[in-house]
C-alpha atoms as a PDB file:
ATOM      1  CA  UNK A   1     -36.889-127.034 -36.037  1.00  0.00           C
ATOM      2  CA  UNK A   2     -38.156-123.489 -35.759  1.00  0.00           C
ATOM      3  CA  UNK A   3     -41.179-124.429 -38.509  1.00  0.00           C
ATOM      4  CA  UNK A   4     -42.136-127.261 -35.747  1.00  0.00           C
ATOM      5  CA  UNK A   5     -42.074-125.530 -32.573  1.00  0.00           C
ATOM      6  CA  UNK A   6     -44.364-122.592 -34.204  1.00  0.00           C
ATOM      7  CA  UNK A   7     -46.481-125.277 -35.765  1.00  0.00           C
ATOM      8  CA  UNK A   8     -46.936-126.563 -32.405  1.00  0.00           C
ATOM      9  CA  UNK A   9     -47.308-123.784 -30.377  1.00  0.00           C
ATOM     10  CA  UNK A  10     -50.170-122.653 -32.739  1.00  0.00           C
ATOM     11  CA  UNK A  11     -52.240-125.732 -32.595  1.00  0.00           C
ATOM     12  CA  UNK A  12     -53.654-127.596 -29.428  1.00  0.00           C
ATOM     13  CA  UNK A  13     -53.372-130.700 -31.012  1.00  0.00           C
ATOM     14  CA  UNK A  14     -51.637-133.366 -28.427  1.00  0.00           C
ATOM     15  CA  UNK A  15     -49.730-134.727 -31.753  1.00  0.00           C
ATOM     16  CA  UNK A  16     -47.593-131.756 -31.612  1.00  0.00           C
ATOM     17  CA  UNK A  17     -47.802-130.776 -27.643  1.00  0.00           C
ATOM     18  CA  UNK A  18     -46.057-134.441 -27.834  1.00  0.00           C
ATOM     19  CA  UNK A  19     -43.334-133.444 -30.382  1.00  0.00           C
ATOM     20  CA  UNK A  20     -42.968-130.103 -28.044  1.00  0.00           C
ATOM     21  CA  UNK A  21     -42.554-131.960 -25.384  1.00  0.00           C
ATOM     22  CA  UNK A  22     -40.029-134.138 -26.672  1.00  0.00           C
ATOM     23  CA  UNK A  23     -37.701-131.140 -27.678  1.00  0.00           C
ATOM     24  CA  UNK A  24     -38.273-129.929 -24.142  1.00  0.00           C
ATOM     25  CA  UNK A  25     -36.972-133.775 -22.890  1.00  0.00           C
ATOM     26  CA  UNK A  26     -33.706-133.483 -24.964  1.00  0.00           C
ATOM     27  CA  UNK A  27     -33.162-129.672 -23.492  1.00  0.00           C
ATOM     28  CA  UNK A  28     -33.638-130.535 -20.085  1.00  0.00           C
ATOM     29  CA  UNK A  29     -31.262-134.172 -20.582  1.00  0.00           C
ATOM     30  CA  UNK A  30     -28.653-131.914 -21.678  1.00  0.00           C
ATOM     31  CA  UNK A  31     -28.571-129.094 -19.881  1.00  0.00           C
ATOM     32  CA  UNK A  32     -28.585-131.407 -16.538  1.00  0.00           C
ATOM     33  CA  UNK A  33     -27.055-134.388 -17.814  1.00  0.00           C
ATOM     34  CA  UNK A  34     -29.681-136.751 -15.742  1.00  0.00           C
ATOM     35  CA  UNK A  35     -28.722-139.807 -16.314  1.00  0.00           C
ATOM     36  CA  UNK A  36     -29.203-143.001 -14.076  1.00  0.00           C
ATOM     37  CA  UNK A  37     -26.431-145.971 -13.220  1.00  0.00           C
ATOM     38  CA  UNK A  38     -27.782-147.805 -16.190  1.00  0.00           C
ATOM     39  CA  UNK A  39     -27.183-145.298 -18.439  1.00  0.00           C
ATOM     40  CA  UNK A  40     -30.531-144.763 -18.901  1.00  0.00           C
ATOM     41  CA  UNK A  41     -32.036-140.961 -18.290  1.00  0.00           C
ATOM     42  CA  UNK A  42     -34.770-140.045 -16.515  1.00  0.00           C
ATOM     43  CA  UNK A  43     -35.949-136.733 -17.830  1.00  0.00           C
ATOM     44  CA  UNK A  44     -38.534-135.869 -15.084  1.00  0.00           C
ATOM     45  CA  UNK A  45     -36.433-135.130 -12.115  1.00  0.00           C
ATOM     46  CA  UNK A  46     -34.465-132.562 -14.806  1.00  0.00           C
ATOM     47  CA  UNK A  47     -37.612-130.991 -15.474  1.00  0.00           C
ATOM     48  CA  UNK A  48     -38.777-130.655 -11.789  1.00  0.00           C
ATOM     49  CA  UNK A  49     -35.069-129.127 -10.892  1.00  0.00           C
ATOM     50  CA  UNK A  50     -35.286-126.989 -13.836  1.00  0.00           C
ATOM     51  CA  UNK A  51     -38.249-126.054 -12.331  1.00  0.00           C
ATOM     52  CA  UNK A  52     -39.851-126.213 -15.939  1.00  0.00           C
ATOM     53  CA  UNK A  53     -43.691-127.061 -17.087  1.00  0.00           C
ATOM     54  CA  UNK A  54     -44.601-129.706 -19.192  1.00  0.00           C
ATOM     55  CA  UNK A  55     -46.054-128.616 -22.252  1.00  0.00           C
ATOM     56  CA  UNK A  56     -49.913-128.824 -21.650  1.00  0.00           C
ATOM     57  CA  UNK A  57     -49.118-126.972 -18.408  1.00  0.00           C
ATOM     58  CA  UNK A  58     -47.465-123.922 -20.216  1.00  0.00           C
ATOM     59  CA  UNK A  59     -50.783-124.022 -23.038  1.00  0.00           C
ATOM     60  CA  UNK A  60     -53.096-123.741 -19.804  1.00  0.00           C
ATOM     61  CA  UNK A  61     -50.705-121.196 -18.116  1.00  0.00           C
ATOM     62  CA  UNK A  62     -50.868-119.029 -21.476  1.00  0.00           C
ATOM     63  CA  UNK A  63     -55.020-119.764 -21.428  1.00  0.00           C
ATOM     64  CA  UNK A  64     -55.455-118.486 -17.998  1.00  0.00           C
ATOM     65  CA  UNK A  65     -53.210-115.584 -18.125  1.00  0.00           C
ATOM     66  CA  UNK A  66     -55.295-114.170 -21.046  1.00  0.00           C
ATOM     67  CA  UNK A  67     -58.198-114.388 -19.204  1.00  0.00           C
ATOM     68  CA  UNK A  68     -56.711-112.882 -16.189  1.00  0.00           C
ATOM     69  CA  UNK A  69     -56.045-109.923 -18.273  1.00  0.00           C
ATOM     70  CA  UNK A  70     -59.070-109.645 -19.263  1.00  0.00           C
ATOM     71  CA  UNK A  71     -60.550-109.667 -16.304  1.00  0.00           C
ATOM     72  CA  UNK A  72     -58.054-107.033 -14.736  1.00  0.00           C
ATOM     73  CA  UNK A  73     -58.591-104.909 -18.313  1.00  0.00           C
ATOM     74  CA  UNK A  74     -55.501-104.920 -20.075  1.00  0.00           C
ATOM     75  CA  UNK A  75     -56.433-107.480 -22.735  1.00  0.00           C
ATOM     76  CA  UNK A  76     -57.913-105.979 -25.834  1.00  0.00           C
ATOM     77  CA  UNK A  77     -61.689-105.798 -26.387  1.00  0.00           C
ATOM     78  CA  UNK A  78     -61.848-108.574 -29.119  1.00  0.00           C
ATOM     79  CA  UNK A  79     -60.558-110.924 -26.429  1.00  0.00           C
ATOM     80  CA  UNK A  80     -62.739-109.434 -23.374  1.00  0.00           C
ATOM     81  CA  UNK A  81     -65.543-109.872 -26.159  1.00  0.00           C
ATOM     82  CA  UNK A  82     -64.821-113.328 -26.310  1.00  0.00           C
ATOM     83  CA  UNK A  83     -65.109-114.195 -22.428  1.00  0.00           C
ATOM     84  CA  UNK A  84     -68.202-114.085 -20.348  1.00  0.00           C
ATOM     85  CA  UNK A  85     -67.802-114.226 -16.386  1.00  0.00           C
ATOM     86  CA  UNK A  86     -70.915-116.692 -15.215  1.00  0.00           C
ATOM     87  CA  UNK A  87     -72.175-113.875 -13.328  1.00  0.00           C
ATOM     88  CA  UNK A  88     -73.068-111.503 -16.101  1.00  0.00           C
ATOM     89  CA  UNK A  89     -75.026-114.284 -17.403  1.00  0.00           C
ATOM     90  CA  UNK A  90     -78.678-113.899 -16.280  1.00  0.00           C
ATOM     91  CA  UNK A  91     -79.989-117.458 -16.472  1.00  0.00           C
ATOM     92  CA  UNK A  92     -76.788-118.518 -14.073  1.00  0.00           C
ATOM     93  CA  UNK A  93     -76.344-115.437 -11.941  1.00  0.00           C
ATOM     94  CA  UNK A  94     -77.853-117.238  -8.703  1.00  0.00           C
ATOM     95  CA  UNK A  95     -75.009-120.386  -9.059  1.00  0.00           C
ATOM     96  CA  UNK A  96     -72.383-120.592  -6.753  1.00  0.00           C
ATOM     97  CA  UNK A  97     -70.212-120.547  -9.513  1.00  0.00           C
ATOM     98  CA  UNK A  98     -70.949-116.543 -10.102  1.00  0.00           C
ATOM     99  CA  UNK A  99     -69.255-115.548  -7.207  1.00  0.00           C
ATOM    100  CA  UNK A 100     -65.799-117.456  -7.912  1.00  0.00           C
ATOM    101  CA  UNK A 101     -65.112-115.393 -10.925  1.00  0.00           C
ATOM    102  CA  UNK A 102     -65.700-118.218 -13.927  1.00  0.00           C
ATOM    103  CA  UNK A 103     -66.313-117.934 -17.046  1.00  0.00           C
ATOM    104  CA  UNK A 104     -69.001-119.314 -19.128  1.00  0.00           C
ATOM    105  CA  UNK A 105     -68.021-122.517 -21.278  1.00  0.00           C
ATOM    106  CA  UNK A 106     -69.823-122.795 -24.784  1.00  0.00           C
ATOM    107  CA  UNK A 107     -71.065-125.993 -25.618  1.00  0.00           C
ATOM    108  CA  UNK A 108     -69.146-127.777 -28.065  1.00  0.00           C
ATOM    109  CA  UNK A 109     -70.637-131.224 -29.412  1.00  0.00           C
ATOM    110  CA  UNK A 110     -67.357-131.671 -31.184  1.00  0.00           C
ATOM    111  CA  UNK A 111     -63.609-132.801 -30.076  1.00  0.00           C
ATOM    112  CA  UNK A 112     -62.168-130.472 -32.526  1.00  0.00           C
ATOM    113  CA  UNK A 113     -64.399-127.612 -30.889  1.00  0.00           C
ATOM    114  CA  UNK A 114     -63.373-128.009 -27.737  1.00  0.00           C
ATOM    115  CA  UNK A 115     -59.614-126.738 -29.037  1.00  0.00           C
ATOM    116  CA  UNK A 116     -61.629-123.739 -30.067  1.00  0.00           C
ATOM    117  CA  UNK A 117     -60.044-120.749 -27.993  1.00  0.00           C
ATOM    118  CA  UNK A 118     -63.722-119.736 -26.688  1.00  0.00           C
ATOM    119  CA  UNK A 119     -64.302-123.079 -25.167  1.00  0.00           C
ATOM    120  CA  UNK A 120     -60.306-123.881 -23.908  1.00  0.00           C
ATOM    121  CA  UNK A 121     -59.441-120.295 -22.798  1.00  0.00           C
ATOM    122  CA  UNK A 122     -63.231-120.605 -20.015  1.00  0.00           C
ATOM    123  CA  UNK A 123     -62.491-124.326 -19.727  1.00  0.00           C
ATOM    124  CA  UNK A 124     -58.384-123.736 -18.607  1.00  0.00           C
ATOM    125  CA  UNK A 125     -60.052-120.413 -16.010  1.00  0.00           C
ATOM    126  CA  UNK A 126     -62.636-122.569 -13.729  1.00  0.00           C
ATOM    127  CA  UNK A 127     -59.796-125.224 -13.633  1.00  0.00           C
ATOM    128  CA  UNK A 128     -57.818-123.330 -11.141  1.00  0.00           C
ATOM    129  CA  UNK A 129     -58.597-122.217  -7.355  1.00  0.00           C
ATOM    130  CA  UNK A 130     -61.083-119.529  -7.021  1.00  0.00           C
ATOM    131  CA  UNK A 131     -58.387-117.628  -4.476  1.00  0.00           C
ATOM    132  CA  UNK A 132     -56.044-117.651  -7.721  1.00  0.00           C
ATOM    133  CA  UNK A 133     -58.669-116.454 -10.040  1.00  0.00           C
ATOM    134  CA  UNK A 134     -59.770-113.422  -7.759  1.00  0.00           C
ATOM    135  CA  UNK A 135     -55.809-112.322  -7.447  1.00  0.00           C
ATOM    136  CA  UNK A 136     -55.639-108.628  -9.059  1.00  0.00           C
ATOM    137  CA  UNK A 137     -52.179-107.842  -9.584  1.00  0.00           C
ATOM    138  CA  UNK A 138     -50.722-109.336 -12.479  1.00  0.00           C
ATOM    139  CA  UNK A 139     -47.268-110.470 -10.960  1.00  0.00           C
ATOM    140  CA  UNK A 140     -48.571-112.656  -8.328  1.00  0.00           C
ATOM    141  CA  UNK A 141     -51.241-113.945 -10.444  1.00  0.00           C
ATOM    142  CA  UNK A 142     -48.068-115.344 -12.419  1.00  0.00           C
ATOM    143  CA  UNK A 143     -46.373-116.720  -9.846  1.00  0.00           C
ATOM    144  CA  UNK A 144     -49.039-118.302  -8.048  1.00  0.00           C
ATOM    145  CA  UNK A 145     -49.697-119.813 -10.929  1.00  0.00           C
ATOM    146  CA  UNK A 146     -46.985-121.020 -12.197  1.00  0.00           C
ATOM    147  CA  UNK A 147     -46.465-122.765  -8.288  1.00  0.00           C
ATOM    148  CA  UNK A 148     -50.009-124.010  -8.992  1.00  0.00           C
ATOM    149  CA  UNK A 149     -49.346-125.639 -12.145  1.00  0.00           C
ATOM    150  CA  UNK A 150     -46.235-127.339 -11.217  1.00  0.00           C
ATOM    151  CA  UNK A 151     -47.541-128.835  -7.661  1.00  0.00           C
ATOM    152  CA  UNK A 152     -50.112-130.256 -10.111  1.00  0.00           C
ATOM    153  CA  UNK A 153     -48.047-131.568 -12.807  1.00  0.00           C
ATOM    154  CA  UNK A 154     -46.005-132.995 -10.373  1.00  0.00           C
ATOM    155  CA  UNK A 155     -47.895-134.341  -7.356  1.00  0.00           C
ATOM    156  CA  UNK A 156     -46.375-137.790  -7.772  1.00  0.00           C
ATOM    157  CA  UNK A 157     -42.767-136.905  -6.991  1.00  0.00           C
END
């Protein structure tokens, strides 16, 4: 069990996000014993008053709060080495984008590529509101994330 949650931790492959998240059903079923008339259990109302994130959530969470410590400068230099704000870039200096703090994403002709943490770690950044990527301190950054993520996981409910 241990071998499979590192194993999917460590890749971005949605194979094992889906095995992740499937541990992370079974949790959440037991620890709030949702089940419906039928017998039947519906896992995402557990979830929601867990006040847990589904699995792809917590990867981009992870993504974004690496970059935001980079960009505050408490990541290490081989990971501020690997991220380039827009605005630093000369040829793209005069977008919009520049001056709402995003990062530049690599191209990447391949799926596999995109997985690459150069490409996902930029790509997960400009995803989020501009007001959340210029917050400074490092607790609120969390939390308004967090918030962020799970309003957008779950809209529908």
């Amino acid at each position: 069990m241990a071998r499979l949650l590192q194993r999917a931790v460590g890749s971005s492959s949605t194979v094992h996000h889906g095995a992740v998240q499937r541990i992370m059903n079974a949790a959440a079923r037991l620890i709030s014993s949702a089940t419906s008339g039928h017998g039947t259990t519906y896992v995402t109302p557990a979830l929601i008053e867990l006040h847990w994130l589904p699995i792809t959530a917590r990867v981009q969470y992870k993504l974004c709060l690496l970059v935001h410590s980079a960009v505050v400068g408490t990541a290490p230099d081989y990971l501020k080495n690997m991220l380039h704000p827009v605005s630093e870039c000369a040829s793209q200096r005069a977008l919009g984008s520049a001056k709402d703090n995003d990062m530049v994403v690599p191209r990447s002709r391949l799926k596999f590529g995109k997985r690459a943490f150069s490409i996902a770690t930029p790509r997960a950044w400009n995803s989020i509101p501009a007001e959340l990527r210029a917050t400074l301190n490092t607790a609120t950054f969390k939390k308004n994330l967090q918030t962020f993520l799970f309003h957008e996981s779950y809209s529908t409910f």
